[in-house]
N, C-alpha and C. Protein backbone atom coordinates (compact mmCIF):
# COMPACT_ATOMS: atom_id res chain seq x y z
N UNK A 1 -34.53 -31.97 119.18
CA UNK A 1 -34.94 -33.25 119.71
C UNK A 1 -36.20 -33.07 120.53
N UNK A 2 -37.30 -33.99 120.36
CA UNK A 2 -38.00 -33.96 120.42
C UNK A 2 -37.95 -34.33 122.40
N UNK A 3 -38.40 -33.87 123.59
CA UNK A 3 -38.12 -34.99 124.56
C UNK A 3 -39.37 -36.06 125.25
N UNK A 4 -39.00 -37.40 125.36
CA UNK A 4 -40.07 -37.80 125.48
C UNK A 4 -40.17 -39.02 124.47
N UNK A 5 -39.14 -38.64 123.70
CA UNK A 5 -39.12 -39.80 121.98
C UNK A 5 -38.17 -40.73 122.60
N UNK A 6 -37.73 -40.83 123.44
CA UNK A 6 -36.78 -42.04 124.02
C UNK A 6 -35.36 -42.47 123.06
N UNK A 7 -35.29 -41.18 122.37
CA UNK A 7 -33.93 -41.35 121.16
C UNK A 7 -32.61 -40.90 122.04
N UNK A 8 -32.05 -41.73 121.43
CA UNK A 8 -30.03 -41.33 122.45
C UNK A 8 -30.08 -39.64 121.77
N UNK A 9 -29.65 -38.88 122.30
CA UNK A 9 -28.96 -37.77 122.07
C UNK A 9 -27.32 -38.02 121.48
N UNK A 10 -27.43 -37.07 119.92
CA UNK A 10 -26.69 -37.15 119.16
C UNK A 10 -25.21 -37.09 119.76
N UNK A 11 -24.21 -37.67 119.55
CA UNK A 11 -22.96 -37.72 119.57
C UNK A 11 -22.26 -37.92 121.44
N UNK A 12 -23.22 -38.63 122.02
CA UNK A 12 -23.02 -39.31 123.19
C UNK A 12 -22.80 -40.08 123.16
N UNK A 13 -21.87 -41.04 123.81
CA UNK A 13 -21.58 -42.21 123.36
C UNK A 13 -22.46 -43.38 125.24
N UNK A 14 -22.43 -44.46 125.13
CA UNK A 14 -23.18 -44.65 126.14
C UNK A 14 -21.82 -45.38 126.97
N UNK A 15 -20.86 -45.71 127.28
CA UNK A 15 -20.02 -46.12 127.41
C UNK A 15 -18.42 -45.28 126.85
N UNK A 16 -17.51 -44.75 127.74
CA UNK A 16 -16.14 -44.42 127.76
C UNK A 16 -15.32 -44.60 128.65
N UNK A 17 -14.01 -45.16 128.42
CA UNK A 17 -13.39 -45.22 128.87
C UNK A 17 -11.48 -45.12 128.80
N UNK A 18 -10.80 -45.16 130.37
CA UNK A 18 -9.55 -44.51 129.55
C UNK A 18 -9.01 -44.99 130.56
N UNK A 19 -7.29 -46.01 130.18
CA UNK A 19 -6.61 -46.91 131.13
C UNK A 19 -5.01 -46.32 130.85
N UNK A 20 -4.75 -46.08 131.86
CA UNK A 20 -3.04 -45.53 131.13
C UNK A 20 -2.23 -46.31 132.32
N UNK A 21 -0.97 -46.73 131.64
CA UNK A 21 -0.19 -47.55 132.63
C UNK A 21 1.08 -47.01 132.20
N UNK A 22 1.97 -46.60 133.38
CA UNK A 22 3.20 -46.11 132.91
C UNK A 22 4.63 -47.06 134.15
N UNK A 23 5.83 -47.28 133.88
CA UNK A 23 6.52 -47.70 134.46
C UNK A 23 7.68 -46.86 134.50
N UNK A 24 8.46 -46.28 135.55
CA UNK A 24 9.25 -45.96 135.85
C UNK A 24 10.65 -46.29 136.05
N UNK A 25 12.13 -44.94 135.78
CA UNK A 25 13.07 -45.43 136.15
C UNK A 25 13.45 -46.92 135.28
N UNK A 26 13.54 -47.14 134.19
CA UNK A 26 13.50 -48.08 133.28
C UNK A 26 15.20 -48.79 133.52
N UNK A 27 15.61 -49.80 133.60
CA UNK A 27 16.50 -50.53 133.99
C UNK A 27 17.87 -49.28 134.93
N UNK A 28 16.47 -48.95 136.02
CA UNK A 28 17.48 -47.52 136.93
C UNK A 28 18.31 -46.89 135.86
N UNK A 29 17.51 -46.39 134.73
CA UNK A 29 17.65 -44.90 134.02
C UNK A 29 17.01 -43.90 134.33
N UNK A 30 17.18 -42.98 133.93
CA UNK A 30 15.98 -41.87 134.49
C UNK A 30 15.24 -41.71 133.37
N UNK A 31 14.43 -43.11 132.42
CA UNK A 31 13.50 -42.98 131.52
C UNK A 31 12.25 -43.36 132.60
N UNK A 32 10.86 -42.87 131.81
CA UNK A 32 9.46 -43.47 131.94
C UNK A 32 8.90 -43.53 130.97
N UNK A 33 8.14 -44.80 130.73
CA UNK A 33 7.54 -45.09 129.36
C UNK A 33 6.08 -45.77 129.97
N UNK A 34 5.17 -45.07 129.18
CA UNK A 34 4.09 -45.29 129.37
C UNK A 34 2.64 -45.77 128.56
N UNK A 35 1.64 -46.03 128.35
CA UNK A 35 0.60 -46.93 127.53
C UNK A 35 -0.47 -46.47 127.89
N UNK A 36 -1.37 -46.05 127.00
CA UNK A 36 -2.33 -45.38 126.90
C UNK A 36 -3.47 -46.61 126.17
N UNK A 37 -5.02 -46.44 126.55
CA UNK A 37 -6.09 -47.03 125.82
C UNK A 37 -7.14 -45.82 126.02
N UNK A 38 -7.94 -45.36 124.66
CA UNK A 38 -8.92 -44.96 125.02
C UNK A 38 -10.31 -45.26 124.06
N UNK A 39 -11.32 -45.69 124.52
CA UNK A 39 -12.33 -46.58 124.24
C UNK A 39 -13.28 -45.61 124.45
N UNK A 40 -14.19 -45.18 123.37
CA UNK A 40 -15.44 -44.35 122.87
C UNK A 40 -16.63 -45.45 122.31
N UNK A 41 -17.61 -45.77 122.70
CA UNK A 41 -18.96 -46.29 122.29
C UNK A 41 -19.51 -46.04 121.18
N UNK A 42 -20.65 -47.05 120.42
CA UNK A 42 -21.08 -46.26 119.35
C UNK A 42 -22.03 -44.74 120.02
N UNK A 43 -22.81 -44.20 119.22
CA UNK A 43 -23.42 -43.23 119.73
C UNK A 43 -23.99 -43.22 118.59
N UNK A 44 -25.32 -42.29 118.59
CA UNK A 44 -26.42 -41.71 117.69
C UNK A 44 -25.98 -40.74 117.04
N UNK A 45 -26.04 -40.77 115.80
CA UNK A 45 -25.32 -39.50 114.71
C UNK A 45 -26.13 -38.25 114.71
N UNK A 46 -27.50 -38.75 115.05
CA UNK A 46 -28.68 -37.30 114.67
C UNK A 46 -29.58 -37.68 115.59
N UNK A 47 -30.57 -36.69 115.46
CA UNK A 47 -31.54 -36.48 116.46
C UNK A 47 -32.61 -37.91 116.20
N UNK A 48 -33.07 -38.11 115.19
CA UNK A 48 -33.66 -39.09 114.46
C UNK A 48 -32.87 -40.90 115.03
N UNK A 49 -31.69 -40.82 115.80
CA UNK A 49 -30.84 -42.35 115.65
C UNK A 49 -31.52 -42.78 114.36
N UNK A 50 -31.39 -42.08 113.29
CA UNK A 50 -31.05 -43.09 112.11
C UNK A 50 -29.91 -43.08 111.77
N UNK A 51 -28.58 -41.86 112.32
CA UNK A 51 -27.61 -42.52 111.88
C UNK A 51 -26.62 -42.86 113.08
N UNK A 52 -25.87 -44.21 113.52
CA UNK A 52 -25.20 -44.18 114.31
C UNK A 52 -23.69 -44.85 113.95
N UNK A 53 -22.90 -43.52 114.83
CA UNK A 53 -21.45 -43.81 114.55
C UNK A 53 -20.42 -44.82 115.12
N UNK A 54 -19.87 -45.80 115.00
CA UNK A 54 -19.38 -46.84 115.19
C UNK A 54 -18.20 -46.36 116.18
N UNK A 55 -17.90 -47.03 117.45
CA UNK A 55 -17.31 -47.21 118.31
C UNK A 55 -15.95 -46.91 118.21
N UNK A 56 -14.83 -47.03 119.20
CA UNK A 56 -13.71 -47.37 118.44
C UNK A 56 -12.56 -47.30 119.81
N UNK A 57 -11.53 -47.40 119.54
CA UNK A 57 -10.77 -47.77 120.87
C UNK A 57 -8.98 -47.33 120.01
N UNK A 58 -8.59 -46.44 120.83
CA UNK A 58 -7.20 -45.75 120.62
C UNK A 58 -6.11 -46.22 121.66
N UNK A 59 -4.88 -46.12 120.67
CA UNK A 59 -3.61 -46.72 121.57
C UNK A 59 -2.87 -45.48 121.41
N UNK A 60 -2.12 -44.88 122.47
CA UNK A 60 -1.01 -43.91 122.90
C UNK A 60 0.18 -44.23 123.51
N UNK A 61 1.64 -44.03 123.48
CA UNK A 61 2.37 -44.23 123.79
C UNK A 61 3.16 -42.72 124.42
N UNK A 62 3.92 -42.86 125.27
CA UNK A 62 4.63 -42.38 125.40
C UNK A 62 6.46 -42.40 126.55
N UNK A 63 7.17 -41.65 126.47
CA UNK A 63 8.49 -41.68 126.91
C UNK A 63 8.88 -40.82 127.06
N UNK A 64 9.42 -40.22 128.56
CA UNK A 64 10.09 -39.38 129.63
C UNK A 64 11.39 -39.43 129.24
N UNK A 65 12.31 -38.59 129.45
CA UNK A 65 13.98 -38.81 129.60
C UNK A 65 13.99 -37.49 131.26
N UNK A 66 14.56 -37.91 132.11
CA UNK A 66 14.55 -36.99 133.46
C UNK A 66 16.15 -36.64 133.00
N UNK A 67 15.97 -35.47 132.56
CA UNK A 67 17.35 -34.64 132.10
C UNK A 67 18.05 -34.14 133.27
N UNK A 68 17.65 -33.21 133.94
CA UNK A 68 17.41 -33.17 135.07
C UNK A 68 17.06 -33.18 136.15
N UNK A 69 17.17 -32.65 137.74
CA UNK A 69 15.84 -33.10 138.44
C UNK A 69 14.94 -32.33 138.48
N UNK A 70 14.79 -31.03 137.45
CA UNK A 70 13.38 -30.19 137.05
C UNK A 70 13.25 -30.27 135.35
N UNK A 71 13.94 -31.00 134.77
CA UNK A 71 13.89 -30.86 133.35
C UNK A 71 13.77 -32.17 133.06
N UNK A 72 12.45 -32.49 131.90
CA UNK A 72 11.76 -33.65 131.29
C UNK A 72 12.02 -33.35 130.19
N UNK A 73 11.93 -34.32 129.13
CA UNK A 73 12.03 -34.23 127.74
C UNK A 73 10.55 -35.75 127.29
N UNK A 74 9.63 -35.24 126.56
CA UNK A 74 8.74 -36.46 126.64
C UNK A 74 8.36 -35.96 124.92
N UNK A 75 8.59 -37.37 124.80
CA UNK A 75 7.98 -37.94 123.51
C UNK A 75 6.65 -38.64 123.40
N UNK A 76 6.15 -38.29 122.35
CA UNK A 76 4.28 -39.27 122.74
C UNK A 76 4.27 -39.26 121.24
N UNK A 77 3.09 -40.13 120.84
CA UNK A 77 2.53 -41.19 119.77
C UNK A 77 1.08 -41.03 120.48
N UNK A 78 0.37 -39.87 119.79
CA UNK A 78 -0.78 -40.34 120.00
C UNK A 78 -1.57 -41.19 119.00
N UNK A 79 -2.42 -41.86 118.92
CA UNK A 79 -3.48 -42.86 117.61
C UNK A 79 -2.50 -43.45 117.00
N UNK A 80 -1.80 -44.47 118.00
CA UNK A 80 -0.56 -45.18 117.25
C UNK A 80 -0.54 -45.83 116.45
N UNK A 81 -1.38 -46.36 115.91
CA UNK A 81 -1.96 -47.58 114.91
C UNK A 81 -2.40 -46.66 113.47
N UNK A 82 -2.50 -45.27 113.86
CA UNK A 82 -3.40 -44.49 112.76
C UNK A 82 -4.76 -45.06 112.33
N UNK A 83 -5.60 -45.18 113.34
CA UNK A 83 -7.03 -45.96 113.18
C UNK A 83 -7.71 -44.08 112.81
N UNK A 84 -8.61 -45.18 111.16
CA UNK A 84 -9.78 -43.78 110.77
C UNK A 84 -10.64 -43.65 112.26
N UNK A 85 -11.28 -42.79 112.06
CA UNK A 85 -12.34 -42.79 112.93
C UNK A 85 -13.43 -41.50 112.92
N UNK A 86 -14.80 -41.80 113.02
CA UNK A 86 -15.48 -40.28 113.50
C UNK A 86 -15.25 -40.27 114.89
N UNK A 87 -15.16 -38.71 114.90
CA UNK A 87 -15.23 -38.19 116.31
C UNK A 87 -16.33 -37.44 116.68
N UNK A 88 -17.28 -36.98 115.21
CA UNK A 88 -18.45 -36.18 115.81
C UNK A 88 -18.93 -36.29 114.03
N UNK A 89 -19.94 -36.15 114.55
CA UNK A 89 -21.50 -35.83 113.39
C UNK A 89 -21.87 -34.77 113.99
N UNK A 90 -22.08 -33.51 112.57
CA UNK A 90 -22.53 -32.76 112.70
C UNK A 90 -24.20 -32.45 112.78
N UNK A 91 -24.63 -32.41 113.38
CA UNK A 91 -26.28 -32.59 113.74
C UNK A 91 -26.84 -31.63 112.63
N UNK A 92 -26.70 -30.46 112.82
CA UNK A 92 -26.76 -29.41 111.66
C UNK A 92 -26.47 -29.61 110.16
N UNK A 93 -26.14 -30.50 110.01
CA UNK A 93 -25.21 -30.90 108.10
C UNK A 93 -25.47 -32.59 108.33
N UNK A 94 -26.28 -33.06 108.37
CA UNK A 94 -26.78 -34.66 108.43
C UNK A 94 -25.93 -35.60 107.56
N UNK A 95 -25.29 -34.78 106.15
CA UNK A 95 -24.44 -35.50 105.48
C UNK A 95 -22.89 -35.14 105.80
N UNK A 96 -22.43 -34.37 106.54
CA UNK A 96 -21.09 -34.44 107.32
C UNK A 96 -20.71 -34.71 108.79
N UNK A 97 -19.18 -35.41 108.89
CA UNK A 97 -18.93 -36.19 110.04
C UNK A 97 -17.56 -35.10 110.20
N UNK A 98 -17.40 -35.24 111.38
CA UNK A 98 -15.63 -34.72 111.77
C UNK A 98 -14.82 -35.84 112.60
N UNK A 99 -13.59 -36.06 111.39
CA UNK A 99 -12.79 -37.12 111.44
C UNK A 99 -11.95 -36.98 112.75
N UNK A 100 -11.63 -37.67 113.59
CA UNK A 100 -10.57 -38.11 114.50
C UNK A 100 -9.41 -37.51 113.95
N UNK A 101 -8.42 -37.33 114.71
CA UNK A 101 -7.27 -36.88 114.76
C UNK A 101 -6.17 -37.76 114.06
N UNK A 102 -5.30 -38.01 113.31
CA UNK A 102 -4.74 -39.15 112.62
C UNK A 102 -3.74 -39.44 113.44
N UNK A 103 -2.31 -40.63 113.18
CA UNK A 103 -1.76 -40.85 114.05
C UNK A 103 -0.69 -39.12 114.31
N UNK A 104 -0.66 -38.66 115.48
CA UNK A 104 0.41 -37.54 116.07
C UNK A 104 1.40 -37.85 116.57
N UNK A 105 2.88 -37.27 116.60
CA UNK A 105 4.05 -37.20 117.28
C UNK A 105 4.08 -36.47 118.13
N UNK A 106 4.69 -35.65 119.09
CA UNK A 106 4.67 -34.42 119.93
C UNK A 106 6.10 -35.00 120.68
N UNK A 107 7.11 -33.69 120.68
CA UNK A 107 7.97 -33.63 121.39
C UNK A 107 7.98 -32.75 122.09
N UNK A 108 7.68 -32.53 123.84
CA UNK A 108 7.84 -31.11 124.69
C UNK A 108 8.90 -31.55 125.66
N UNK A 109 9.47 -30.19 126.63
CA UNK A 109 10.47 -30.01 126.86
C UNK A 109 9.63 -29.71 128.22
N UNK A 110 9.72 -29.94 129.68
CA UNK A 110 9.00 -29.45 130.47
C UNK A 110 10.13 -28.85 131.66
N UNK A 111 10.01 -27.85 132.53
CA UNK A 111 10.59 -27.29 133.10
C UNK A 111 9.91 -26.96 134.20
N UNK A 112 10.65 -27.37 135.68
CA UNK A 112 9.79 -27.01 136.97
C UNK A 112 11.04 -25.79 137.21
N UNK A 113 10.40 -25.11 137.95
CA UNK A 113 11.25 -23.91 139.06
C UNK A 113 10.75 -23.17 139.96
């Protein structure tokens, strides 16, 4: 990149953001269930902004069980909707993109002591 050409730098987005809301103790259970948003801008694909990658905005979920009072059990849904998406242009290979992550499950087991 040239500096001085007043072009966005490739795969920055100009705008991100990320809102998570979770509620507790669910009808005085020892669940927590929680809501995820995360919001990426378009951005410039190459050095040139001739190509730019389209924006996009992700939903996450997830749910606690308090097994004990040091043992969690949490379930999550990440890209709940399964939205395509780029996540990066390769600057180096002008004709390839690297795809977003598709929708994920994840079950972990967490342990304090």
């Amino acid at each position: 990149m040239v500096i001085g050409t007043g072009n966005r730098p490739p795969n920055v987005p100009t705008w991100t953001a990320n809102l998570w809301t979770s509620y507790s103790n669910i009808a005085d259970l020892p669940f927590d269930a929680g809501f995820g948003l995360r919001f990426v801008d378009s951005r410039a694909g190459n050095n040139a902004n001739t190509l730019f990658l389209e924006g996009y905005v992700l939903a996450d979920i997830g749910l606690t069980y308090h097994v004990t009072p040091g043992v969690d059990a949490t379930f999550r849904v990440n890209n709940l909707f399964d939205k395509t998406y780029v996540n990066w242009a390769e600057v180096s290979y002008p004709s390839e993109v690297i795809l977003g992550a598709p929708r994920s499950v994840t079950f972990g087991l967490t342990m304090k002591f």
